[in-house]
Each structure stands twice: as structure tokens, then as C-alpha cells.
Protein backbone atom coordinates (compact mmCIF):
# COMPACT_ATOMS: atom_id res chain seq x y z
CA UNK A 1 99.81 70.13 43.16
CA UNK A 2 99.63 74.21 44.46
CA UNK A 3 101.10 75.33 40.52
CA UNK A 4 98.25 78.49 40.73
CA UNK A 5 97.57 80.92 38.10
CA UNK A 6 100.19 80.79 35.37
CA UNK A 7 102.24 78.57 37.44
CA UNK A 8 102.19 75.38 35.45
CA UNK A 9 105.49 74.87 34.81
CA UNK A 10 107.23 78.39 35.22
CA UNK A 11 110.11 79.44 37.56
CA UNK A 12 109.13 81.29 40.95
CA UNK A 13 110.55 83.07 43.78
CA UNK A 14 109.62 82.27 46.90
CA UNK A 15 109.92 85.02 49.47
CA UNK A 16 110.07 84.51 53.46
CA UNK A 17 109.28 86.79 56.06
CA UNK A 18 111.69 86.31 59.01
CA UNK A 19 110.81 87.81 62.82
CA UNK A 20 113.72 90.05 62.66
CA UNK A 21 116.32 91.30 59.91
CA UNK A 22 119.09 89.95 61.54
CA UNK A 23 117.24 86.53 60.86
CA UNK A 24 116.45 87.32 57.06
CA UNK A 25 120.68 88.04 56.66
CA UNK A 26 121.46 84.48 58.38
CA UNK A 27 118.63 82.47 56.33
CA UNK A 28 119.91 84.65 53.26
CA UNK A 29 123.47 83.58 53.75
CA UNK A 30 122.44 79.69 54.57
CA UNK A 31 120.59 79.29 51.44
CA UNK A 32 123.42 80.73 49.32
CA UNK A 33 126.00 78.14 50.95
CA UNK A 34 123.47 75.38 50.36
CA UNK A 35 122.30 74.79 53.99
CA UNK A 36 118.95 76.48 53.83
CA UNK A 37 117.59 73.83 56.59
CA UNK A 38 114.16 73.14 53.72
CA UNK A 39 115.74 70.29 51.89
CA UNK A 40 113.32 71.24 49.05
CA UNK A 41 114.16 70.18 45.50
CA UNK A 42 114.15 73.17 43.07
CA UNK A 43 114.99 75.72 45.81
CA UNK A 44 117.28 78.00 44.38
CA UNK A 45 120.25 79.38 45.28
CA UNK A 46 120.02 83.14 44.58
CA UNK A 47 119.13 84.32 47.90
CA UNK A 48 119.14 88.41 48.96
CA UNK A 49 118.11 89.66 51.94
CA UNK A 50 115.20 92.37 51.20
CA UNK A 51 114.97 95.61 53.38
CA UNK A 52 116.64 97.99 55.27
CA UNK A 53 119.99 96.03 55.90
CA UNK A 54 120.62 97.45 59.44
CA UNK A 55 121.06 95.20 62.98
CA UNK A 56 117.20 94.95 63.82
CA UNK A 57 115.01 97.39 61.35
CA UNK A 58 113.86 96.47 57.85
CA UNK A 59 111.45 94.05 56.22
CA UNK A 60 112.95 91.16 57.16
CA UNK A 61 112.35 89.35 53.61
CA UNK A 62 114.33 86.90 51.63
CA UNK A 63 113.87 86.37 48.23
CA UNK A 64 114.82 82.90 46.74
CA UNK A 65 114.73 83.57 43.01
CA UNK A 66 114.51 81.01 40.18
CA UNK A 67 112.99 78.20 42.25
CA UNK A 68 111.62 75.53 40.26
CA UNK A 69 109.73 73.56 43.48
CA UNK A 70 105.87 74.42 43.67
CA UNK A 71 104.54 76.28 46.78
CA UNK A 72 103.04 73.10 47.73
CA UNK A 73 106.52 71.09 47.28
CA UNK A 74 107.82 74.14 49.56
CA UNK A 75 105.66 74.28 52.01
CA UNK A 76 105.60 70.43 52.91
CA UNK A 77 109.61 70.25 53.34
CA UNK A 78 109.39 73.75 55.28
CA UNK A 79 106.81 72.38 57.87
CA UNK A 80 109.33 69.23 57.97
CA UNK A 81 112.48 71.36 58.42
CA UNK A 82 113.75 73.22 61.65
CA UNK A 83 113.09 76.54 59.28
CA UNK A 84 109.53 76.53 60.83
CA UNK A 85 110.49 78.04 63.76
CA UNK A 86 111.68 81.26 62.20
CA UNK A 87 109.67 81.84 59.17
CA UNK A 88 106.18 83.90 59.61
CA UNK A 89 104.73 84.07 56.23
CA UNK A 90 105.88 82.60 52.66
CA UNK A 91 104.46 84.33 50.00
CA UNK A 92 104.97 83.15 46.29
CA UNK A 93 105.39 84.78 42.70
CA UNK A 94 105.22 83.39 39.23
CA UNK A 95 108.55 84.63 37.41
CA UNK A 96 106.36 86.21 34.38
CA UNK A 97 103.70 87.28 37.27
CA UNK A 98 102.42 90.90 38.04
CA UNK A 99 105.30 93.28 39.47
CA UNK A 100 105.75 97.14 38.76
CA UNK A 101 105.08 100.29 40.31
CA UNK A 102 102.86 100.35 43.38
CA UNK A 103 100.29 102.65 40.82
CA UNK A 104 100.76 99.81 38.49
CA UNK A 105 99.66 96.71 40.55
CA UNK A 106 96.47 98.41 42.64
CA UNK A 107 95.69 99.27 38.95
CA UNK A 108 96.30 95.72 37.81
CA UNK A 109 94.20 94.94 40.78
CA UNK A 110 91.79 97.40 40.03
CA UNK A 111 91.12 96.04 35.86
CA UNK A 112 91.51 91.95 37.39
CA UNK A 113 88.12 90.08 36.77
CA UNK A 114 85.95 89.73 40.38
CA UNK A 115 87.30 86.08 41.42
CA UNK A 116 84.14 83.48 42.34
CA UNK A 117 85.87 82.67 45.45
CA UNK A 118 86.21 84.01 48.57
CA UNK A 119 89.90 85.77 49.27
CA UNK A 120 92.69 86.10 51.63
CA UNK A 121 94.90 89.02 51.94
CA UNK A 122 98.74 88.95 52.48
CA UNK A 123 101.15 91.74 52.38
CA UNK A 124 103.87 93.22 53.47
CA UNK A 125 104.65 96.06 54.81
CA UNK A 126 101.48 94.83 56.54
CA UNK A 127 100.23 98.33 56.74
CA UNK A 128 99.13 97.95 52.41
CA UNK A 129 97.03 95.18 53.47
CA UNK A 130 94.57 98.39 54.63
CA UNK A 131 95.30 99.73 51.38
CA UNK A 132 94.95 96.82 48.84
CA UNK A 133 91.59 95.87 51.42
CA UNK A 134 89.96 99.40 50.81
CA UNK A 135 90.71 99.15 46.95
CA UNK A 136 88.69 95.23 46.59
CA UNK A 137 86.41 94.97 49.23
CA UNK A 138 83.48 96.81 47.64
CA UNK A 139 83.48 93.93 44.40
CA UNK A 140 85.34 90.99 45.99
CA UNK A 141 84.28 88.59 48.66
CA UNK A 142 87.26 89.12 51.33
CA UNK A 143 87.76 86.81 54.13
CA UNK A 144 90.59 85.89 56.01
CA UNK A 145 89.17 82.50 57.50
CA UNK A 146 86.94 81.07 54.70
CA UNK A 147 88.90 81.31 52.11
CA UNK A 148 90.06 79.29 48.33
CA UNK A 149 92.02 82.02 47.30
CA UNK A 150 95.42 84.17 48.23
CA UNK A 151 96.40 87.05 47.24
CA UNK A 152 99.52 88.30 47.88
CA UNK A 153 100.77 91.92 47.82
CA UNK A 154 104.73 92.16 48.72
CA UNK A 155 106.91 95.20 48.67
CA UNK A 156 110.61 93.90 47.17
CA UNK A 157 113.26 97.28 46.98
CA UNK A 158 110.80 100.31 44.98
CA UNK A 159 108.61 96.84 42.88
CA UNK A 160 105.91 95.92 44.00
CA UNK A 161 104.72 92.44 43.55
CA UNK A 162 101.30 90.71 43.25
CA UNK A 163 100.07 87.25 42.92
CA UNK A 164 96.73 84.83 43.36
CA UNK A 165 97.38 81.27 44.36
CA UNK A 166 94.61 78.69 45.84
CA UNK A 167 94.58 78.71 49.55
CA UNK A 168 96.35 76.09 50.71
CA UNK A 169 99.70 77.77 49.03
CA UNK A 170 98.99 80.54 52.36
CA UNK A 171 101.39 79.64 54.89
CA UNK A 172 101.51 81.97 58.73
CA UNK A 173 102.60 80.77 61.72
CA UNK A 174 100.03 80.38 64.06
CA UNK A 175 99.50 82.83 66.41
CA UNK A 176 99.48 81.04 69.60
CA UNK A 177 102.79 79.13 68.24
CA UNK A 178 105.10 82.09 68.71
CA UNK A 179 108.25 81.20 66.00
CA UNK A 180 110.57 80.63 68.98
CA UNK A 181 109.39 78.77 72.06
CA UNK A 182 106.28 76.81 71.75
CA UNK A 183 106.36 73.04 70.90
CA UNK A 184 109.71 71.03 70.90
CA UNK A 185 113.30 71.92 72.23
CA UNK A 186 113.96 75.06 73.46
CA UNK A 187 116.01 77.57 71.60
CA UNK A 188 119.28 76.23 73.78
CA UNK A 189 118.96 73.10 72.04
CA UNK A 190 118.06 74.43 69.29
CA UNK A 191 121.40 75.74 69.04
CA UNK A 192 123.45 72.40 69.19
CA UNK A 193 121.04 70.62 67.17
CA UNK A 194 121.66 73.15 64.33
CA UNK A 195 125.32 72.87 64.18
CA UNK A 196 124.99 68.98 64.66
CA UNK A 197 123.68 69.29 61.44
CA UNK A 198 125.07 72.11 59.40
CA UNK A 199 128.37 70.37 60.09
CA UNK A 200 127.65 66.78 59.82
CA UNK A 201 128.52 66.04 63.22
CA UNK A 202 127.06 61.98 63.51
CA UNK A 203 127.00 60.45 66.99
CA UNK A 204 127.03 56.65 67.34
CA UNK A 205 125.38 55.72 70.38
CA UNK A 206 127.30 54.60 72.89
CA UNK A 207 129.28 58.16 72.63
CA UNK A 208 131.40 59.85 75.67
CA UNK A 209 130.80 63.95 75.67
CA UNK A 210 131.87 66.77 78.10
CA UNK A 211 129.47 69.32 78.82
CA UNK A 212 131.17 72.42 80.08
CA UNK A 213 128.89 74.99 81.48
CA UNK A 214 126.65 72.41 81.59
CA UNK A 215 123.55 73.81 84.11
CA UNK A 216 120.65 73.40 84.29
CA UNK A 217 121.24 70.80 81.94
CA UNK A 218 119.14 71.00 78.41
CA UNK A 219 122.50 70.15 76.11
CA UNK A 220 123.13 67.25 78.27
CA UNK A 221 119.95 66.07 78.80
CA UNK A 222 119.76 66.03 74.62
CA UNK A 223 122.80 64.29 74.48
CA UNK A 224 121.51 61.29 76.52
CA UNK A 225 118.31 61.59 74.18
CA UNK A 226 120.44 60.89 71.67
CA UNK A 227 122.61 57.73 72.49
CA UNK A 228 125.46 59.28 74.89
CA UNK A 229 126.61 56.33 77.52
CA UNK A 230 128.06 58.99 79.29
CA UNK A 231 128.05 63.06 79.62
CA UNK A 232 130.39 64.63 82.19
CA UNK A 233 128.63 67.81 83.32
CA UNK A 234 130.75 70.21 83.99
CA UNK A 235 129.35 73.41 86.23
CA UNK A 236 129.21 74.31 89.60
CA UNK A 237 126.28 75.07 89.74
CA UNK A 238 122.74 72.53 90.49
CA UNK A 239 121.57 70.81 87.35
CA UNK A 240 117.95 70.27 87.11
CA UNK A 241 117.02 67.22 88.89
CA UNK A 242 115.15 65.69 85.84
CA UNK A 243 118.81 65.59 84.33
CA UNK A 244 120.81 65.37 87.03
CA UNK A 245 119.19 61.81 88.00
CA UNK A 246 120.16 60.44 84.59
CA UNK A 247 122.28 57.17 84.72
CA UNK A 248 124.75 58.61 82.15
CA UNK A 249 125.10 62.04 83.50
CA UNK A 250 128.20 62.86 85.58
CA UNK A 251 127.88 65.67 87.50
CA UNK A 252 130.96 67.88 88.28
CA UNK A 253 129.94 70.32 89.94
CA UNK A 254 133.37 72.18 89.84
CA UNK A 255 134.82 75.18 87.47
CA UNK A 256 136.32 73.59 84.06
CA UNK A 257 139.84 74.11 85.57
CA UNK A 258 139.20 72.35 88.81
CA UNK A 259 137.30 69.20 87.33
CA UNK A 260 140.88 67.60 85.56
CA UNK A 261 141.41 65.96 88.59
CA UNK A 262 138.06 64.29 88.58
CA UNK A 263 137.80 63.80 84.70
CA UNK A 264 141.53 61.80 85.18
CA UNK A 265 140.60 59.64 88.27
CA UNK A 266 137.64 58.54 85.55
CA UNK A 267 139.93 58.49 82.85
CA UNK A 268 137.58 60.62 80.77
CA UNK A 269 138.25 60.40 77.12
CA UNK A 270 135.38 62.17 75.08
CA UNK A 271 134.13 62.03 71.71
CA UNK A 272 132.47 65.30 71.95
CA UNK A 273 133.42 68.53 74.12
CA UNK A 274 130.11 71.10 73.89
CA UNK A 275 129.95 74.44 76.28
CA UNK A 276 127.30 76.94 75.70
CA UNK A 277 128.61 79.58 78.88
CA UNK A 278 127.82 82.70 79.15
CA UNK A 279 131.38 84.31 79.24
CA UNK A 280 133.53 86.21 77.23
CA UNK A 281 134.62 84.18 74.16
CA UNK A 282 138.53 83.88 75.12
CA UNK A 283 137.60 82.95 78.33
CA UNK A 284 135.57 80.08 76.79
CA UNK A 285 138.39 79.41 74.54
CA UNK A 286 140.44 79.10 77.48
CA UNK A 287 138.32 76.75 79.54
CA UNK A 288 137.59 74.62 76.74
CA UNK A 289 141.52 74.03 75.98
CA UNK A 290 141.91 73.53 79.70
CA UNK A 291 139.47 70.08 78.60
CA UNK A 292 141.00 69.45 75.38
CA UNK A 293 143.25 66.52 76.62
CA UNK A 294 140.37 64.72 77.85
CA UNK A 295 138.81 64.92 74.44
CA UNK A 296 140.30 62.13 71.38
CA UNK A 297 142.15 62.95 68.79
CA UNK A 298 140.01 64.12 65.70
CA UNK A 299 137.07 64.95 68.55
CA UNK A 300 134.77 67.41 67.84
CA UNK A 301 133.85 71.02 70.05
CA UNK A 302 130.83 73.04 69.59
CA UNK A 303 130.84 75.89 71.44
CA UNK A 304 128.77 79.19 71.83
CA UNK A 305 130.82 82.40 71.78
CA UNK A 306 128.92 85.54 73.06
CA UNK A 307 130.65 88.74 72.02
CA UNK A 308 129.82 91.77 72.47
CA UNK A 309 127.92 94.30 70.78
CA UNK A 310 125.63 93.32 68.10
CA UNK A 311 126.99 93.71 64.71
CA UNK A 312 127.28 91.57 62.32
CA UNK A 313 131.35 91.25 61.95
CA UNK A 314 133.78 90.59 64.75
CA UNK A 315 136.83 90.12 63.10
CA UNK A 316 139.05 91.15 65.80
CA UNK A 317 137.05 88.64 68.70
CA UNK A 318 137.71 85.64 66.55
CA UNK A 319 140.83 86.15 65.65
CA UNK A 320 141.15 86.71 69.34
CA UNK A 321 139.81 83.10 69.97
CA UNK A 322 141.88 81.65 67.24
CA UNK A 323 144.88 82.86 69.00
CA UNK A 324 143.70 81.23 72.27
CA UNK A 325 142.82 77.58 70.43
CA UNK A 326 146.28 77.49 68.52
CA UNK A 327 146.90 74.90 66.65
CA UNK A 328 145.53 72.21 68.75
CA UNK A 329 142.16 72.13 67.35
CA UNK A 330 141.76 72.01 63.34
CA UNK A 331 138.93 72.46 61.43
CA UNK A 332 137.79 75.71 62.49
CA UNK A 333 134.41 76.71 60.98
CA UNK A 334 132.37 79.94 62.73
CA UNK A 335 128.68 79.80 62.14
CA UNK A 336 125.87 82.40 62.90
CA UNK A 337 123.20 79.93 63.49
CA UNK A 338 119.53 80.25 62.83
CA UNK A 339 119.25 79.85 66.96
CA UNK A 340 121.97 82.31 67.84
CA UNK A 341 120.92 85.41 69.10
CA UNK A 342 122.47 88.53 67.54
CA UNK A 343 125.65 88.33 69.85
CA UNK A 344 126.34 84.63 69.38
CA UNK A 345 128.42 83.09 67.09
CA UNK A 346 129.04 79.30 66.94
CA UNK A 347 132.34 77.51 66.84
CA UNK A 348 132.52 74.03 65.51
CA UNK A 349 136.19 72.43 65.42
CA UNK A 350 137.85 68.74 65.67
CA UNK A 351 140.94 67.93 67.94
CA UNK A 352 144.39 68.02 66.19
């Protein structure tokens, strides 16, 4: 099902529009390693990020290339994957289909036979959807409700690319459904969930963890939801009383380095150590190894680092926080999740 015009059994590329740039780069770079978060068969591999490659400006595209999924096939595992919260629009394009100059494809346009149905238009940069609207609009029946039929207009480098699929291959978020905060955890969770699974991290219930940083709450609150017998918040300040008033939550309310005393008397030994503070990463680092002997060997940490400025390298910060962590932790993987903002990075590692 959703194979449209010269589809049947030909190679596509499916290309995503992200909120931001920064987002395209990070969805870019998880589909090359394998982790695109769509656990679609036939997605490919070759990923680019499309458009201006700066910190916030540019198209914000991603073009999969090769993929041998149909849009259909695509769009079921995408509405089933935790990519639904940052993709926009998915537009798709036959391998063989219509690309060339932007003279080329309105004239392609121009010459195409009037279509029975009624059609959507998609573009981007959304300002040639005016364009490809006042070229049509006068023959074909346009309408962006009622429609069987999408046609799709995308800008990739100086090509411009052009296809017609049925209707139901149209995917947009909806507008009242803003990509980040309506409808299920909030971008905090987010955040550990993602890592949870980018690194494999399994929890059997009946797991200790140590939340440092832990107000108001929403990373220990999901660790209850999902099997902890116990989660030592660590923070001084209030947690929110919804979480607080959890059987397994132990609240501490204390700085990191003046809860040992506490975490000893109840002989605290964790499975998991998580923090998400907002402090400077070796700081973090710091308080984190401060916990580190309540944690088992082999243990795992997840931990937010916010550093500052908003590039995309920061070489000399972790190599700052390696220094801190030693080699009591080992493992060491940084990830720039999908739920990170531009100055987070997140650091998974296991206890030596």
C-alpha cells in the first residue's frame, strides 16, 4: 500500500522537515549510526542534512536516500516512534521521479495532464507553495482539506524536486499538536527516555536509582512508572507533591555532597545514578562522582551536561568532564539527543 505514481517497486528518498536545523544535523547523524528512532524496514542509511548548515538557519531537511520502505510502511513506524515529536512534514520522491532546475519542474508541471482529483500542495521553502499555487490553480482542482492527491514541491541544494502521491502518503503535524509539548512526557523525560534507549539501558523492576538534581521530580516520577522499588531524590529543593508522596521516592532534600551521610545510614546501593542539573558540566561531573560509591559496580549514569554556547563541538568541555570522571566510570558514550536543546549534551557511562 501508498507505492504512488511510478513507485511500484523503485527506490525512494524520503525527506523530513525538522523544526530547527540543529534538529535536521542530530536526526541526520542518528540515522547514519543506525538509531534513527523509525524502526522502519528499508530505511536507508545515507542520511545528509539539507540547508544552510549553520546553528539555527537553513531548511532544516534530511534526505534519506535509497529507501526501499513505501511512504505508507514509513509513515506507520514514524507515528509509532518517538520521531513524531520532531518531524513536521515528510515528503517523498521516486528515485527515477521529476528533479531538475526550478524552470524545469514548473515546466514539467506546466505540460503534466490535469489530474481528476482534487490536490494538496506541499513545499518547501514554503514560500514556492505561492508559486507552484499561482502556476495550477487556473486548470487543477486545489484543496488543502478535500483532497486524494499530493503534490510535493521540495527545494534539495540548487534541484528541485517534484512528486504526486495519493493522499494518505501527506504527513504534517497537526497544528494544535505543537512537535514538542502536547500529548505524553514532557521534553525532560523525553530526554532520559531517549538515552534509555539509544543505549540499551534495560531496567528490571524492582531497580534502586539515585536521582541527583532531582526537583520537581519528572525523572523520578518516570522511574517509579517504570518498576523502580526505590528512587533517592536528591535536591534541596520541594519536589512536587504528586511525586514526592510516592511510596518509593526518598526525598533528600540536601546538596549531592551533604546527602552521603543519609544515602549510608540507608545503605543505598543503586542500579542507576541519573542527574539532569542545571550546572556547569564539571560541576555535575563532580557531584555525580561524589555519588558514585553508592552506585554498583557495572551501574549505569545518565546525565545532562549543559555547556555553554551553542555550537555544535565542545571538545575542550568534555575532555574537561572526562578528566573529572577518571577512570572510575567506563563506557563513556556522549550523545546529542533528539530532546537536548542546542547546549545539552548527554552522558551515558557504567561504573568501573
Amino acid at each position: 500500500g501508498g507505492r504512488g505514481v511510478g513507485m511500484d517497486e523503485a527506490r525512494m528518498d524520503v525527506v523530513i522537515q525538522l523544526g530547527h536545523q540543529s534538529l535536521a544535523h542530530r536526526m541526520a547523524m542518528h540515522v547514519r549510526e543506525g538509531n534513527s528512532m523509525v524502526d522502519c524496514k528499508g530505511l536507508g542509511r545515507d542520511a545528509s542534512e539539507e540547508g544552510a548548515l549553520s546553528r539555527k538557519r537553513g531548511a532544516a531537511l534530511v534526505r534519506i536516500r535509497g529507501c526501499t520502505c513505501t511512504p505508507t510502511e514509513f509513515l506507520d513506524a514514524m507515528r509509532a516512534s518517538r520521531a513524531i515529536n520532531y518531524i513536521i512534514r515528510v515528503y517523498f520522491f521516486p528515485e527515477e521521479g521529476i528533479q531538475g532546475s526550478k524552470i524545469e519542474v514548473m515546466d514539467h508541471l506546466r505540460a503534466m495532464q490535469v489530474p481528476l482529483d482534487k490536490v494538496r500542495i506541499q513545499t518547501s521553502p514554503p514560500e514556492l507553495g505561492k508559486e507552484v499555487q499561482d502556476l495550477l490553480e487556473e486548470k487543477w482542482e486545489l484543496d488543502p482539506r478535500e483532497y486524494r492527491l499530493t503534490l510535493s514541491v521540495v527545494r534539495l541544494g540548487d534541484t528541485y524536486h517534484c512528486s504526486m502521491l495519493p493522499g494518505k502518503c501527506m504527513y504534517r503535524q497537526p497544528h494544535n499538536e505543537p512537535a514538542s509539548t502536547k500529548g505524553g512526557p514532557s521534553r525532560a523525560v523525553r530526554k532520559l527516555q531517549e538515552a534509555m534507549e539509544l543505549c540499551n539501558i534495560k531496567l528490571t523492576p524492582g531497580f534502586i536509582a539515585i536521582d541527583l538534581g532531582a526537583a520537581p521530580g519528572s525523572w523520578t516520577s518516570y522511574l517509579v512508572q517504570c518498576g523502580a522499588k526505590q528512587v533517592f531524590a536528591i535536591d534541596p529543593a520541594q519536589l512536587n507533591s504528586g511525586v514526592a508522596d510516592m511510596p518509593q521516592v526518598v526525598h533528600i532534600p540536601k546538596p549531592a555532597q551533604n546527602s552521603l551521610t543519609e544515602l549510608a545510614i540507608m545503605g543505598c546501593s543503586a542500579d542507576l545514578l541519573v542527574c539532569d542539573m542545571n550546572e556547569p558540566p564539571k560541576t555535575v561531573a563532580r557531584r555525580a562522582m561524589a555519588l558514585l560509591p553508592f552506585l554498583s559496580k557495572g551501574g549505569k549514569l545518565i546525565v545532562t551536561m549543559k555547556f555553554p554556547g551553542t555550537g555544535r563541538e565542545h571538545p575542550g568541555a568534555l575532555e574537561g568532564v572526562k578528566a573529572v570522571l577518571g577512570n572510575q566510570v567506563k563506557d563513556v558514550e556522549w550523545h546529542w539527543l533528539m530532546a537536548n536543546t542546542l547546549c545539552e549534551r548527554c552522558l551515558v557511562a557504567a561504573k568501573a
